[in-house]
Protein backbone atom coordinates (compact mmCIF):
# COMPACT_ATOMS: atom_id res chain seq x y z
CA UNK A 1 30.99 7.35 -52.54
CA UNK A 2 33.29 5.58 -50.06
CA UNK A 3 32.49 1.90 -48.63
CA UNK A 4 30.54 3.04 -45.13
CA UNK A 5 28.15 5.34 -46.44
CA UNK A 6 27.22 2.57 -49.29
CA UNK A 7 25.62 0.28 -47.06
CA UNK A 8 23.20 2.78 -45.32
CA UNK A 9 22.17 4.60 -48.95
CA UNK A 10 20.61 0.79 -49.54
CA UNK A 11 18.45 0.93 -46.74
CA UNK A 12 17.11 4.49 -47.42
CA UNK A 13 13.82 2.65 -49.22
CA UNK A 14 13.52 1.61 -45.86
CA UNK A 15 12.92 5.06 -44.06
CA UNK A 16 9.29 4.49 -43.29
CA UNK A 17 10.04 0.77 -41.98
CA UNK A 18 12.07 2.33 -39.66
CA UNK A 19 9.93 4.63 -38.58
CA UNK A 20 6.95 2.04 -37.94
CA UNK A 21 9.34 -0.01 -36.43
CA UNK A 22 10.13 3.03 -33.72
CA UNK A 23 6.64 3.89 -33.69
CA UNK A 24 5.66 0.04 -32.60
CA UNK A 25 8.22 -0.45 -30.41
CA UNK A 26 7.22 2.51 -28.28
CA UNK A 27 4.17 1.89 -27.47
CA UNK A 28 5.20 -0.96 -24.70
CA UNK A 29 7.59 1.38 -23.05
CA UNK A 30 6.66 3.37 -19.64
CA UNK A 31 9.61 5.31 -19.06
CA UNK A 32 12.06 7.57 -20.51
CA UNK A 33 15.34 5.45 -20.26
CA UNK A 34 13.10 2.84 -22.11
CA UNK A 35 12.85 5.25 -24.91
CA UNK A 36 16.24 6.51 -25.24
CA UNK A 37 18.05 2.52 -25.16
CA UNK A 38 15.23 1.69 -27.98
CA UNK A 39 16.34 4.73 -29.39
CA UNK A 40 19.74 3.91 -29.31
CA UNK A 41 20.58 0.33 -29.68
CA UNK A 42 17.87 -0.56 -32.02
CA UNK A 43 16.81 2.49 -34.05
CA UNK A 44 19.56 4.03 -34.90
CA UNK A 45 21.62 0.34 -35.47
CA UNK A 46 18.70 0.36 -38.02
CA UNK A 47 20.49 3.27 -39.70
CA UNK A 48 24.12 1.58 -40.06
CA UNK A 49 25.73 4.29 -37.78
CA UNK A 50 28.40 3.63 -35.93
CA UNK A 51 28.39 5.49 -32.95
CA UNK A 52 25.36 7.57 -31.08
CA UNK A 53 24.89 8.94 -27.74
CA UNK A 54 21.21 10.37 -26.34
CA UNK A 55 21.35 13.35 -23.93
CA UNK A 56 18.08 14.52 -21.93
CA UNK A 57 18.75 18.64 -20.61
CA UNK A 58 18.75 18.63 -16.79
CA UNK A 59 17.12 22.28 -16.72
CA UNK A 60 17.13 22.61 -12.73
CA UNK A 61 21.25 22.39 -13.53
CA UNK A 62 21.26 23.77 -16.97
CA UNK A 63 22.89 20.63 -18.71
CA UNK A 64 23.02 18.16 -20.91
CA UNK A 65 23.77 14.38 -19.43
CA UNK A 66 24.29 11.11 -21.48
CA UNK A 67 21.11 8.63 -20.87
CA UNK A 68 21.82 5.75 -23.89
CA UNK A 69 24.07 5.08 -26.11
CA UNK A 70 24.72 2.82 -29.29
CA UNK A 71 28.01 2.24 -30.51
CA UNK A 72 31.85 1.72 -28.58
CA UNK A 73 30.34 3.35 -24.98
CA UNK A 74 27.28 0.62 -25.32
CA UNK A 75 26.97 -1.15 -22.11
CA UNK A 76 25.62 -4.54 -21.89
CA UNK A 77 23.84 -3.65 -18.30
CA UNK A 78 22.18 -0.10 -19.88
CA UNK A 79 24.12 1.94 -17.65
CA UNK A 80 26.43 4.52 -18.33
CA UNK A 81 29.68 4.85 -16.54
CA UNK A 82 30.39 7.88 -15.91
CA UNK A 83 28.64 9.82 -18.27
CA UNK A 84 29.14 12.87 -20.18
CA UNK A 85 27.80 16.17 -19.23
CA UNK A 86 27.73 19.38 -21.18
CA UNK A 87 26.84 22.49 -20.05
CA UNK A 88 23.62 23.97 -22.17
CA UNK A 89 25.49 26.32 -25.00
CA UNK A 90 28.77 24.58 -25.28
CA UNK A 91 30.25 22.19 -27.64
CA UNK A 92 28.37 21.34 -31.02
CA UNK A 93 25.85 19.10 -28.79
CA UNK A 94 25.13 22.07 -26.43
CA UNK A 95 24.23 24.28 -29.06
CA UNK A 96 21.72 22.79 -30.71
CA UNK A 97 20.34 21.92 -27.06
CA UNK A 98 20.03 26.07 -26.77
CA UNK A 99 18.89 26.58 -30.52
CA UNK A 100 16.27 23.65 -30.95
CA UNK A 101 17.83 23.68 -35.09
CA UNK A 102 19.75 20.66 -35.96
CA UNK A 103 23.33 20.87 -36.99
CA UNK A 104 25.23 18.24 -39.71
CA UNK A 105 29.02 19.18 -39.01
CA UNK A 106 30.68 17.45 -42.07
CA UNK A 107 34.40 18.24 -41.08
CA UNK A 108 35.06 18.46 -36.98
CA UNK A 109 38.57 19.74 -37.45
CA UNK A 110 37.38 22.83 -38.80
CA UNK A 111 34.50 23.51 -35.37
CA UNK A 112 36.37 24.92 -32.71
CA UNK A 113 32.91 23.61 -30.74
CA UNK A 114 34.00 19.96 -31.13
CA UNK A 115 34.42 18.18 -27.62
CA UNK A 116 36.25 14.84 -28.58
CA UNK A 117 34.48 12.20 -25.99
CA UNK A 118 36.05 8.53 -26.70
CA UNK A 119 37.36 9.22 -29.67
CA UNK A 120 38.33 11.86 -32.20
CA UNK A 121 35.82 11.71 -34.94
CA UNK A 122 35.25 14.10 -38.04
CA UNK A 123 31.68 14.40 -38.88
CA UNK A 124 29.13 14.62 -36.68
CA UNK A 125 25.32 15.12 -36.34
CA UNK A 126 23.10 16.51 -33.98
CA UNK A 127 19.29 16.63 -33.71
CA UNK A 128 17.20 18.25 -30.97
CA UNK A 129 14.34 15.85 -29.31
CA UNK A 130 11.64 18.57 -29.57
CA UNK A 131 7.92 18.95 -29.28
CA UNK A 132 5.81 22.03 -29.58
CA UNK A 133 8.53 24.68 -28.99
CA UNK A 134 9.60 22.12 -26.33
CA UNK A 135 13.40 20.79 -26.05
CA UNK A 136 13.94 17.80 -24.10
CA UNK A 137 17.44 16.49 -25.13
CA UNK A 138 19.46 16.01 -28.32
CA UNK A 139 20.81 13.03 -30.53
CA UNK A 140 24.43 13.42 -30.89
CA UNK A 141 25.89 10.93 -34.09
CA UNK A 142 29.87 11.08 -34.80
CA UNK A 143 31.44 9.02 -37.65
CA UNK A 144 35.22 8.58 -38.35
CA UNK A 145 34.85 9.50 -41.59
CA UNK A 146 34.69 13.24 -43.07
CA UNK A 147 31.08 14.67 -44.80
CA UNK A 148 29.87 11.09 -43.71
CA UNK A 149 26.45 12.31 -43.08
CA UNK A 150 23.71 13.80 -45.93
CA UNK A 151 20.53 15.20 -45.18
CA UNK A 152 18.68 11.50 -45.98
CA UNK A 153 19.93 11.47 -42.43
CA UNK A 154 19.07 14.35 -40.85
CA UNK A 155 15.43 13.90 -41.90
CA UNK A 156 15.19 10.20 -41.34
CA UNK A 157 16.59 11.54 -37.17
CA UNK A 158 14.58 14.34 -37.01
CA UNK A 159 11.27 12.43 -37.83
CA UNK A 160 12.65 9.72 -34.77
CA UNK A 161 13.16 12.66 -32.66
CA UNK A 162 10.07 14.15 -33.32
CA UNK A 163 8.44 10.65 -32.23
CA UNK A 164 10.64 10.50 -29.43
CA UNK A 165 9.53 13.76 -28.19
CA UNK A 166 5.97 13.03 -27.84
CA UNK A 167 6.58 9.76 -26.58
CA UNK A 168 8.48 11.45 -23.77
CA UNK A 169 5.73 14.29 -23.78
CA UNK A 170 2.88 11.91 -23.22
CA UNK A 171 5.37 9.38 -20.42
CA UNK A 172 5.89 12.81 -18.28
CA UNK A 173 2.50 13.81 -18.61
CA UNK A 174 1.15 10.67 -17.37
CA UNK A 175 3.96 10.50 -14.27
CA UNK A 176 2.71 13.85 -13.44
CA UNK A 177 -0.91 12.91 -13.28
CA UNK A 178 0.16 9.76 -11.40
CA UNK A 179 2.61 11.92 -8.74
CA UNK A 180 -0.45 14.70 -8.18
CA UNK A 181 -3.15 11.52 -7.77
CA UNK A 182 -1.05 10.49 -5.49
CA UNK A 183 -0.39 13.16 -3.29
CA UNK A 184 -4.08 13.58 -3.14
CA UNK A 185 -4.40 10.57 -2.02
CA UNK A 186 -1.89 11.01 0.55
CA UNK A 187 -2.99 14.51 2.15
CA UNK A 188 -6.72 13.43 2.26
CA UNK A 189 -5.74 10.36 4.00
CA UNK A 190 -3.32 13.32 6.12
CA UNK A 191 -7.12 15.02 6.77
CA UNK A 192 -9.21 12.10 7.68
CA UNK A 193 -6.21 11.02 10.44
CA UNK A 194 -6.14 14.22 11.81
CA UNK A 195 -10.00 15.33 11.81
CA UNK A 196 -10.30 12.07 13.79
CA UNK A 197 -7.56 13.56 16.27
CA UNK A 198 -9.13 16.96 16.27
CA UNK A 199 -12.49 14.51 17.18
CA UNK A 200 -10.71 13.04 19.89
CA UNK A 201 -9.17 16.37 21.06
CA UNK A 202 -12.68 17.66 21.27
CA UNK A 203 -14.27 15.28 22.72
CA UNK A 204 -11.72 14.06 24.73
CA UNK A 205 -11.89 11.85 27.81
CA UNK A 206 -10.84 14.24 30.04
CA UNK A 207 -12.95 17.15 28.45
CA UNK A 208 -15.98 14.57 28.98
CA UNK A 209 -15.34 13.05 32.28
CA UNK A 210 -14.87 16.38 34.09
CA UNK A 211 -17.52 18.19 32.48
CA UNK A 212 -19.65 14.79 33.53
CA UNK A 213 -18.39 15.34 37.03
CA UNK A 214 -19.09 18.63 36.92
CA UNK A 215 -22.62 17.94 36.02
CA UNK A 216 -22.70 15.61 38.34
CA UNK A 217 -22.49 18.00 41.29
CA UNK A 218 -25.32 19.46 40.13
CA UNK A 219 -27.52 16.35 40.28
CA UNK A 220 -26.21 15.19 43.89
CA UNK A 221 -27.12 19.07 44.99
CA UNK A 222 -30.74 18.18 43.41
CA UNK A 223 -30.44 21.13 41.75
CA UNK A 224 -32.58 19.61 38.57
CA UNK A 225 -32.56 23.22 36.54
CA UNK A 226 -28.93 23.67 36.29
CA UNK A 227 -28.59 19.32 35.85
CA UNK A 228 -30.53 19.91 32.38
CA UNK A 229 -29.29 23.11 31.62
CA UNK A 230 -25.79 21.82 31.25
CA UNK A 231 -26.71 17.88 30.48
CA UNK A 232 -28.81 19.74 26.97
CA UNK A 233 -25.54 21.57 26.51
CA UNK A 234 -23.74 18.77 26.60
CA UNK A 235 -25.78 16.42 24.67
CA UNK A 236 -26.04 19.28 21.69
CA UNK A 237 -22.04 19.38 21.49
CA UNK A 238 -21.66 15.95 21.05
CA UNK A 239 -24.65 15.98 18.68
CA UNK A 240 -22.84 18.79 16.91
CA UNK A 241 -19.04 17.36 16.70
CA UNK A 242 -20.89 13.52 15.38
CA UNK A 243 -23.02 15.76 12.75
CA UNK A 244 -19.88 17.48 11.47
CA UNK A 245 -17.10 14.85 11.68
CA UNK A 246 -17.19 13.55 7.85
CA UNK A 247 -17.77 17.86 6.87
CA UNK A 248 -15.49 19.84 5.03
CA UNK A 249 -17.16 23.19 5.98
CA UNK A 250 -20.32 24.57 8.81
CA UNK A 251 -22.00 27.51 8.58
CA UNK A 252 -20.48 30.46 10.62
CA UNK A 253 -24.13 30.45 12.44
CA UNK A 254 -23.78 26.83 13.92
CA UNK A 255 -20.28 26.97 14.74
CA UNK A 256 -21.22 30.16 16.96
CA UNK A 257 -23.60 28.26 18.51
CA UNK A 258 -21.09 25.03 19.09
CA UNK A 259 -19.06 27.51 20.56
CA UNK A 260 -21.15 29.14 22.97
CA UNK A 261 -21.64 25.38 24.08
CA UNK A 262 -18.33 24.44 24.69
CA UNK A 263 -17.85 27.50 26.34
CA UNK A 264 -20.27 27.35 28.41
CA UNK A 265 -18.89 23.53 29.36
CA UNK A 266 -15.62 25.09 30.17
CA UNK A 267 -16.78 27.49 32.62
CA UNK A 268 -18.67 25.04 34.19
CA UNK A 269 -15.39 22.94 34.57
CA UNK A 270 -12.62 26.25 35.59
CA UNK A 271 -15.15 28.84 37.63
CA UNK A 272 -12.15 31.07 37.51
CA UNK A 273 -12.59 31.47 33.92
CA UNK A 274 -15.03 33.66 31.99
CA UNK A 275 -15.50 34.45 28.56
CA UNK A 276 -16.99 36.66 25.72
CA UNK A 277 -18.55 35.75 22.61
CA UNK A 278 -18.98 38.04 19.82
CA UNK A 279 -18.94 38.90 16.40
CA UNK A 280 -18.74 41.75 13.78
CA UNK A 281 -20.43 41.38 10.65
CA UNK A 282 -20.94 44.79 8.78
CA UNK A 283 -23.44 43.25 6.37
CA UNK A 284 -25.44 41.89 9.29
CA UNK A 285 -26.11 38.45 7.52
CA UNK A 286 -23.76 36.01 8.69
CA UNK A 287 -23.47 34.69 5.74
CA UNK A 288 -20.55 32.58 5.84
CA UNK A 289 -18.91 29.07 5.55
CA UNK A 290 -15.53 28.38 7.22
CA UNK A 291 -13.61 24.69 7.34
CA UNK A 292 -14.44 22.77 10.30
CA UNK A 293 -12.93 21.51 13.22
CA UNK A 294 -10.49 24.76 13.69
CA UNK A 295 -12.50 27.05 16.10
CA UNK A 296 -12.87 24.69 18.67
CA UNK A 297 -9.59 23.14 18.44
CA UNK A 298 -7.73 26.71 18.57
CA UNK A 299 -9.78 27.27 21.78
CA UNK A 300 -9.29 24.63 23.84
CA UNK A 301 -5.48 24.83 22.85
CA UNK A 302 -5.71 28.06 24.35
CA UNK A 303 -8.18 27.33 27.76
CA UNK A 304 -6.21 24.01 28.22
CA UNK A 305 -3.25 25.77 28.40
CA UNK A 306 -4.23 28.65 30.53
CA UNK A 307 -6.77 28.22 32.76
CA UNK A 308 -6.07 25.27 35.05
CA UNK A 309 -3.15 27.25 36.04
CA UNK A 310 -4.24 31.06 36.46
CA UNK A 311 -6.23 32.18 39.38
CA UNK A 312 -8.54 34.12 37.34
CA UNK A 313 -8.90 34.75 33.61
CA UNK A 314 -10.94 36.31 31.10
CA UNK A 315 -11.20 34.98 26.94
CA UNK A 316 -12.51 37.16 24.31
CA UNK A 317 -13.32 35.56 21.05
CA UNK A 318 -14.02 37.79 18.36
CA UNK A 319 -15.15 36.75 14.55
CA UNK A 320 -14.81 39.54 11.46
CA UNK A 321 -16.69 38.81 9.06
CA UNK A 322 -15.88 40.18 5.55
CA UNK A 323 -17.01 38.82 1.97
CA UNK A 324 -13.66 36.99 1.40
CA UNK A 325 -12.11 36.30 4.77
CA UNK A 326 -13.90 35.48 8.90
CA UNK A 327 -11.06 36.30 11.29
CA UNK A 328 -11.34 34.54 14.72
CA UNK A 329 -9.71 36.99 17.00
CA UNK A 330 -8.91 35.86 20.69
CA UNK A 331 -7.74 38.00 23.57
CA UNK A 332 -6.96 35.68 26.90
CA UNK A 333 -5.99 37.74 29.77
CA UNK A 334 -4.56 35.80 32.72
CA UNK A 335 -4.14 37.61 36.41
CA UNK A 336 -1.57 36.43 38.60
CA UNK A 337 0.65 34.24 35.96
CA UNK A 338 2.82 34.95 33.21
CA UNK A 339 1.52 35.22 30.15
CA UNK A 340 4.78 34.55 28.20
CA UNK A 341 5.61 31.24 30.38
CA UNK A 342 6.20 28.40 28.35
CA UNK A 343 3.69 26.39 26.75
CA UNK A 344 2.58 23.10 28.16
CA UNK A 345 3.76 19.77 26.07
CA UNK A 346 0.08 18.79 25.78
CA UNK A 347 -0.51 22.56 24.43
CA UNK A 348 2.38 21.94 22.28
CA UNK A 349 1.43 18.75 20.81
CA UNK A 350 -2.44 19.86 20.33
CA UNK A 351 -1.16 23.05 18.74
CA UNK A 352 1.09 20.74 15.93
CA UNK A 353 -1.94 19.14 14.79
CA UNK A 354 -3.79 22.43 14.41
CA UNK A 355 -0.49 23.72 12.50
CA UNK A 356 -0.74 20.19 10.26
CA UNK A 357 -4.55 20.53 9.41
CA UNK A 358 -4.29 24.49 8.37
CA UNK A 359 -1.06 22.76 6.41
CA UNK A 360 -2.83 20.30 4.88
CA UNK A 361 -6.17 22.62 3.81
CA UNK A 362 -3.69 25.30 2.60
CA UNK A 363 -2.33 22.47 0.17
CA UNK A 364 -5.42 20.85 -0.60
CA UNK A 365 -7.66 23.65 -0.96
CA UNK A 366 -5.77 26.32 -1.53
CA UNK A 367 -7.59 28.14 1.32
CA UNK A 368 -4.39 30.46 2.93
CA UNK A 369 -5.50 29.81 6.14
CA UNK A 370 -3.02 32.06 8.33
CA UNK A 371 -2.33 31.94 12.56
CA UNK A 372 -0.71 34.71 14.18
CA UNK A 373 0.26 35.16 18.05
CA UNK A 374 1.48 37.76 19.97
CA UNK A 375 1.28 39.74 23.13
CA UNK A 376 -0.33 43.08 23.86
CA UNK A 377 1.80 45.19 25.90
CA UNK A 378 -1.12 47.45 27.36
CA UNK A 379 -3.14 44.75 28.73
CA UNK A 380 -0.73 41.89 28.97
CA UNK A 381 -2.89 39.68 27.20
CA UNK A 382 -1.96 37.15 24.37
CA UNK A 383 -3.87 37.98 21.05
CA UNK A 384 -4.18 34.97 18.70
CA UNK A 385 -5.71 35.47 15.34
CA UNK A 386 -6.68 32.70 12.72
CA UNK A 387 -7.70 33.71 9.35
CA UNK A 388 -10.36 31.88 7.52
CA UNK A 389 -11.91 32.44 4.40
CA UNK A 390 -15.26 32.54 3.31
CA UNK A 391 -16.09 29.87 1.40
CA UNK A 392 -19.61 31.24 1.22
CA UNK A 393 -18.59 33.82 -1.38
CA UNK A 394 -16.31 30.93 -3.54
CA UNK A 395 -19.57 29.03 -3.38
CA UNK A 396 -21.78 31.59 -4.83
């Protein structure tokens, strides 16, 4: 028995201290660096080794990097200066980062494997920090002196990695948790900014003011019919856009009928424009649930952009409804301007939002909202087609 290995065969009767004392100390710590320095510097000190580096695997990059260490490349500041990394499958410490099964090398001389880091040392141990099939890094032990380690050792480091391991387990599960609560967080705070600026883009001032002013003709001509014809259409889209502000979803029925409201307003405002509402539903039930806020937003996108400039045109809006999916189809045909010219920065600008809210509801909900646009070349007009789903039938 030589001199160094005496001191740590007294302290075997102290295996289970040690591994309350790891247990214990854990429990305060929130991250993995934490760990790995208590790991380090104060468990495996407990051990009388001389010289032990931790290693996490890095699996987007396939390697193994130094994260603590206890022994001559012990900082005072827990940082590592340029720390080692191995590639996963090479060296002794790279293996057993591949095979999970710990490795006691009692001569290093004789393993072609051996990467000398500081200094050339001749035995060497190496335990994987596993859980449940799962490897997250190794502990790597060298020792100057040959057949220095016994297998008191490699069970008193496997039972600290094992600890370790769920320790780490349980600190990534919770940042996890914490990072997706977060996000959350952040993309329904995302929704409730921009269903307010879908609100405002609905009801916006000059949408208001000039379908006011076109009411207002109406009453100054004392034509009383057509003053409460279009003052009750107005009323019940306002009505309608208040009701639904704080909804995630409408009924395919009452958005048809929003629709055919706000239509309505916008051919009061542009007499050059005209419109068609319809809808194909092979089942005959409309029996569907879409988000909110789209429809109307995807239209006026498209009238705002259009109309004031075109001497004439004509929008078809078209809904297929199917169990899974209601496609809003639109067909604007403009005579006497170009229906590739560029858009308008207010169409732009409008038409981000949309892109952000069918973003965010993609990522929230998972719905795979989709919006398409192109041009027909028979009848020059530019097809736009947004791609809902049915939440009626994910509700049933």
């Amino acid at each position: 028995m030589n001199s160094l290995q005496s001191p740590f065969l007294l302290k075997t009767d102290h295996f289970e201290d040690i591994l309350i004392y790891f247990s214990e100390s854990l429990l305060g710590k929130e991250n993995e660096d934490e760990i790995l320095w208590d790991l380090a510097k104060n468990c495996i000190a407990k051990l009388g080794f001389v010289d032990c580096v931790v290693y996490l695997i890095l699996e987007d990059r396939e390697l193994l990097v130094q994260k603590a260490a206890y022994g001559p490349k012990n900082p005072k500041d827990h940082k590592l200066y340029n720390p080692v990394e191995i590639v996963l499958g090479h060296g002794i410490t790279g293996s057993v980062a591949v095979s999970g099964k710990a490795e006691i090398i009692p001569d290093t001389s004789k393993d072609p494997r051996y990467i000398v880091d500081d200094d050339n040392r001749l035995s060497e141990i190496c335990v994987p920090i596993s859980h449940e099939d799962v490897i997250y890094g190794v502990i790597d032990c060298e020792h100057p002196e040959k057949e220095f380690f016994t297998n008191h050792h490699l069970k008193m480091l496997s039972a600290i990695a094992s600890i370790c391991a769920i320790k780490i387990k349980s600190v990534r599960a919770q940042r996890a948790l914490r990072e997706k609560q977060e996000k959350l967080l952040q993309i329904k705070e995302e929704m409730i900014e921009l269903r307010l600026k879908a609100l405002n883009s609905q009801l916006n001032p000059h949408f208001v003011f000039n379908s006011l002013n076109a009411i207002q003709y109406y009453v100054t001509s004392e034509d009383k019919k057509s003053t409460l014809e279009y003052l009750s259409t107005f009323s019940k889209l306002i009505r309608f856009n208040l009701k639904y502000l704080g909804a995630e979803v409408v009924e395919l029925k009452e958005e048809l009928k929003m629709l055919g409201w706000y239509l309505k307003l916008q051919k009061l405002r542009y007499d050059q424009f005209d419109y068609t509402l319809n809808i194909e539903d092979p089942v005959g039930k409309w029996d569907a649930l879409i988000p909110t806020a789209l429809s109307q937003s995807l239209l006026e996108n498209i009238i705002e952009n259009t109309m004031p400039q075109a001497p004439k045109g004509h929008l078809l809006v078209n809904f297929k409804v199917s169990k899974t999916t209601v496609i809003l189809e639109t067909h604007c045909s403009q005579w006497g301007t170009n229906a590739l010219a560029d858009p308008k920065p207010q169409y732009e600008e409008q038409n981000a939002q949309l892109l952000d809210q069918i973003r965010l509801l993609n990522a929230n909900k998972g719905y795979g909202i989709d919006k398409e646009v192109y041009l027909d070349s028979e009848s020059s007009a530019r097809i736009t087609m947004l791609t809902l789903p049915n939440l009626f039938s994910m509700d049933a």
